[in-house]
Protein backbone atom coordinates (compact mmCIF):
# COMPACT_ATOMS: atom_id res chain seq x y z
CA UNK A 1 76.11 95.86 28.88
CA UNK A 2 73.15 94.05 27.85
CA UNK A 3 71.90 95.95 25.45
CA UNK A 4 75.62 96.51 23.58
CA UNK A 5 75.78 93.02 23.68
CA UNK A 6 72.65 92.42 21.98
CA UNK A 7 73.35 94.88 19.19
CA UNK A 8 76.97 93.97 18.33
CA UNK A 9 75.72 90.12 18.45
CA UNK A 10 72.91 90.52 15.80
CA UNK A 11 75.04 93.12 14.18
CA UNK A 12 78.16 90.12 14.26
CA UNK A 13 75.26 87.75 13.13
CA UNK A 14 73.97 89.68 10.45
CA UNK A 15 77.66 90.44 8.67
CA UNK A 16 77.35 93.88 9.60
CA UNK A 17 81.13 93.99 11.18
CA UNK A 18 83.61 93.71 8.36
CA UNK A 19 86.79 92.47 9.83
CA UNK A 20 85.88 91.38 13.20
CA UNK A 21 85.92 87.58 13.55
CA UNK A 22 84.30 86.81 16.61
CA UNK A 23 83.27 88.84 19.83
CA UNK A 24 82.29 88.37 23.99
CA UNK A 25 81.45 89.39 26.50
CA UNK A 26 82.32 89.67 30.29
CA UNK A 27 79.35 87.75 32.35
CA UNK A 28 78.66 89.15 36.19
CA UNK A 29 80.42 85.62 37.71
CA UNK A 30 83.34 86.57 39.94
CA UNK A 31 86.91 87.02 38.22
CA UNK A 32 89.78 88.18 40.25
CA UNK A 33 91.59 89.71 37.41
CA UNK A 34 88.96 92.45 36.89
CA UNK A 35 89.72 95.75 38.26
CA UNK A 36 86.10 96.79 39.30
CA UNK A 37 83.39 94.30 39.67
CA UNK A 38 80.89 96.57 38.71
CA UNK A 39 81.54 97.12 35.06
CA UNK A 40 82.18 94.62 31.74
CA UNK A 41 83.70 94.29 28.93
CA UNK A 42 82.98 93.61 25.31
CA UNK A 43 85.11 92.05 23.36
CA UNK A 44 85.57 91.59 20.10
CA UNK A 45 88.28 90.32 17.51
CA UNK A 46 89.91 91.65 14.28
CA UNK A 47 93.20 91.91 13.45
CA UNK A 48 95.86 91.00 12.35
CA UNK A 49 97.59 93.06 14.99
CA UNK A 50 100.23 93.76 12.60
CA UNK A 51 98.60 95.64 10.01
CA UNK A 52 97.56 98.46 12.42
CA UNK A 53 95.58 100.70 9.54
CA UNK A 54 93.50 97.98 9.48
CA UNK A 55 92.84 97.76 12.48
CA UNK A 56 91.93 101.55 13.50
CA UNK A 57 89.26 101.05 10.73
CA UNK A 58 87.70 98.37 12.05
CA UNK A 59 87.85 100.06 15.37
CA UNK A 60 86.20 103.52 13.63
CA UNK A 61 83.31 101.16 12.24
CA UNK A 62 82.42 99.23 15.46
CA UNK A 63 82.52 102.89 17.25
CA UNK A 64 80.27 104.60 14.38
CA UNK A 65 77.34 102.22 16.15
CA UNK A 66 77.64 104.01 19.29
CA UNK A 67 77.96 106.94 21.88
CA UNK A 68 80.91 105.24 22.96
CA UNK A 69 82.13 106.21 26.47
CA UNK A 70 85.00 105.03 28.61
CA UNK A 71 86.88 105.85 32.08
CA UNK A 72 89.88 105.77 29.79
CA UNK A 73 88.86 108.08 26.89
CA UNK A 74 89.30 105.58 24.52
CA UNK A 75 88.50 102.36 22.95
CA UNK A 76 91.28 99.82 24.10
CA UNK A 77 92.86 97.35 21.57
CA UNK A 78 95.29 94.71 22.21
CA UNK A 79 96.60 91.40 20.55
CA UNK A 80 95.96 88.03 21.38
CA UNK A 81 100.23 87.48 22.46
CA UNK A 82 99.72 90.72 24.84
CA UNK A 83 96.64 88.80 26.49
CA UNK A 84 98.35 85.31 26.67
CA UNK A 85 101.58 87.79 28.58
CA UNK A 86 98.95 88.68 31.29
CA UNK A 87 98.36 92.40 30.04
């Protein structure tokens, strides 16, 4: 987690992440909404959520960085109203 912070951050810093706005990332404090204490997440913004061609290719350009592996199979994406809802 570390090290993927490291390289979006300088990446974010540098203006190598067209359409992403800002980014974070999960710490190792305590949070009872995670599901399993001993993973993160990093997070980071684009949108609008609306125009969803947009956002798939922002999400293809952050993933051309990496080897990018989930439980899930996929990178996740939702919108800022979905996260104020609880989801």
């Amino acid at each position: 987690m570390d090290n993927a912070w490291t390289f979006y951050k300088d990446k974010y810093l540098n203006k190598q992440l067209s359409g992403v706005q800002g980014l974070k990332v999960s710490t190792m404090m305590s949070n009872s909404r995670a599901s399993n204490k001993n993973e993160g997440v990093l997070i980071l913004y684009c949108g609008p959520p609306d125009d969803e061609e947009r956002v798939i290719k922002i999400g293809q350009m952050i993933l051309s960085f990496i080897d990018y592996k989930s439980r899930y199979g996929s990178m996740s994406y939702k919108s800022d109203e979905q996260t104020l809802k609880g989801t």
